[in-house]
Protein backbone atom coordinates (compact mmCIF):
# COMPACT_ATOMS: atom_id res chain seq x y z
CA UNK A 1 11.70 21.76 9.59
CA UNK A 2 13.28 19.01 11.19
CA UNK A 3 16.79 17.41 10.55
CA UNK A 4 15.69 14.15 9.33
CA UNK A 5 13.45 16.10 6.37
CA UNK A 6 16.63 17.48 5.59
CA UNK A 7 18.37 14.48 5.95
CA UNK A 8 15.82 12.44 3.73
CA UNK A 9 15.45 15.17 1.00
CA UNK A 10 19.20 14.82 0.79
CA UNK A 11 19.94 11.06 0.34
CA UNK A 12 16.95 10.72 -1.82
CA UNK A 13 18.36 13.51 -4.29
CA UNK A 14 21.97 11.93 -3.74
CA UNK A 15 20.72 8.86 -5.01
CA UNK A 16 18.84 9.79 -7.63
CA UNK A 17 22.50 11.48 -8.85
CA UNK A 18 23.86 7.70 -8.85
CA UNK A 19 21.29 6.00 -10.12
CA UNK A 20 21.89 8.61 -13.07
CA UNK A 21 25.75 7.96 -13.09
CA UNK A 22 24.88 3.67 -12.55
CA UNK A 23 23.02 4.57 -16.07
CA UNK A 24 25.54 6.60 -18.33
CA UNK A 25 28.07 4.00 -17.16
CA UNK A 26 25.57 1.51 -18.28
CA UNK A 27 24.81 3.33 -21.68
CA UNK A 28 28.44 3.65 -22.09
CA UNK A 29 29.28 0.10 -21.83
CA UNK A 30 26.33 -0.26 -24.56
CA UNK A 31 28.37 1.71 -26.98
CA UNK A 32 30.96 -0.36 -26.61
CA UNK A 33 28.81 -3.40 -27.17
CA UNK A 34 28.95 -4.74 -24.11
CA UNK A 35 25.78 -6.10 -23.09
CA UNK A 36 26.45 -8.72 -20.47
CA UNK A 37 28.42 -6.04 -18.35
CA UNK A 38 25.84 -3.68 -18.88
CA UNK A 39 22.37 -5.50 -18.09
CA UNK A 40 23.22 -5.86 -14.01
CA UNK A 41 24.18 -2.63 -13.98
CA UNK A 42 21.59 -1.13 -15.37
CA UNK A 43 19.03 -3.26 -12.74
CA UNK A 44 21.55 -1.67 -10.28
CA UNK A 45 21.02 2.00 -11.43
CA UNK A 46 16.97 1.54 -11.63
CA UNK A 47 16.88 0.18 -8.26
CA UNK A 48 19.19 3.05 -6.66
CA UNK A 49 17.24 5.34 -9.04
CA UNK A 50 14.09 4.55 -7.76
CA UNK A 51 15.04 4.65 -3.80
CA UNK A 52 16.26 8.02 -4.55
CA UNK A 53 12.50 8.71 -5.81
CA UNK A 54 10.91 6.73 -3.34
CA UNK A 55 13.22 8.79 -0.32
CA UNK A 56 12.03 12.28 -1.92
CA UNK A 57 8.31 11.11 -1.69
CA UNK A 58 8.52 10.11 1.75
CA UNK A 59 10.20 13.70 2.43
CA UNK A 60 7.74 15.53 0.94
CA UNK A 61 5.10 13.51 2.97
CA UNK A 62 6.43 14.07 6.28
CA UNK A 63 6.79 18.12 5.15
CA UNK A 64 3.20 17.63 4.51
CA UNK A 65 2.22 15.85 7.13
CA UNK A 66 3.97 18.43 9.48
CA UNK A 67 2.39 21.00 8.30
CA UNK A 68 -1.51 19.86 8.32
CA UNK A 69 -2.96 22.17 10.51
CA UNK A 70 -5.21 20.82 13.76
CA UNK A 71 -8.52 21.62 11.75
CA UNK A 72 -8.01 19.46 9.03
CA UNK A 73 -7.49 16.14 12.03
CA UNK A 74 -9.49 13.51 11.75
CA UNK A 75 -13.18 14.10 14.15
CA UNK A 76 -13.64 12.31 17.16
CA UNK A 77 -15.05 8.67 16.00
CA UNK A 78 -18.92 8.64 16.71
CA UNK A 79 -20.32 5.45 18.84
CA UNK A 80 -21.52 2.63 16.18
CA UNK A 81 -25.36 1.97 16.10
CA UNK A 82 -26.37 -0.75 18.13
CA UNK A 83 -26.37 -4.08 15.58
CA UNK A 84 -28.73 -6.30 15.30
CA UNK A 85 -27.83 -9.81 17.95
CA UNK A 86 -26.02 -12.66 17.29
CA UNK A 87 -27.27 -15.95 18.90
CA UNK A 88 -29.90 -18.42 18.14
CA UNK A 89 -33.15 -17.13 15.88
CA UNK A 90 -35.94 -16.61 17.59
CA UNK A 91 -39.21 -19.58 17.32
CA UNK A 92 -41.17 -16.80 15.71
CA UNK A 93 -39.15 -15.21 13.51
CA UNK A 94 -38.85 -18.50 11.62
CA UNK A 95 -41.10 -19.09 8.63
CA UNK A 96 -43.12 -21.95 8.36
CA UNK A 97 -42.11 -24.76 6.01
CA UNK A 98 -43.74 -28.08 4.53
CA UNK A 99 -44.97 -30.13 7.58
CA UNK A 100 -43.05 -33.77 7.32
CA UNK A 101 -45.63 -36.64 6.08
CA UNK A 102 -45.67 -39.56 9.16
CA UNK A 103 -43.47 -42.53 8.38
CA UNK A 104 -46.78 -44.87 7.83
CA UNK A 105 -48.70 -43.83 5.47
CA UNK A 106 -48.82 -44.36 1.64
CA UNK A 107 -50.00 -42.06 -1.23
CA UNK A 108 -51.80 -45.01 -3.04
């Protein structure tokens, strides 16, 4: 494993721990009805909290990641079929439409 696994598994548990102290704090001011003091820090504590959370994910993905063995790699990409061209329509491949009546005559 490499240091910065260790390093991330670490700080994201280590915050997770404050986050959980930011909120007892938080409850504790509640009990002593105080609300204004304790709605920042409870934003605080859920946004520590949740780095902590996020940190351990992004751990455990780069364990993962480390360990995915060469089988499981992505193939070499195959050549794309050859599309159909892009440029100006063929005469014949256009259907035929009403003919336009001549300016001069009437219908009468």
């Amino acid at each position: 494993m490499g240091v910065s696994y260790w390093l991330r598994e670490i700080a994201g548990w280590a915050l997770i721990l404050i986050g959980l102290i930011i909120f007892w704090t938080a409850y504790d001011l509640l009990l002593g009805k105080r609300v204004f003091e304790a709605t920042p820090l409870t934003f605080v504590g859920f946004v520590v909290f949740r780095g902590g959370v996020h940190l351990l994910k992004v751990a455990v993905a780069a364990q993962a990641a480390r360990n995915l063995p060469a089988a499981v790699a992505p193939a070499p990409r195959r050549p794309r079929p050859a599309g159909r061209p892009v440029g100006p329509t063929p005469a014949k491949a256009v259907l035929p439409g009403p003919k336009a009546r001549p300016a001069g005559r009437d219908l009468g």
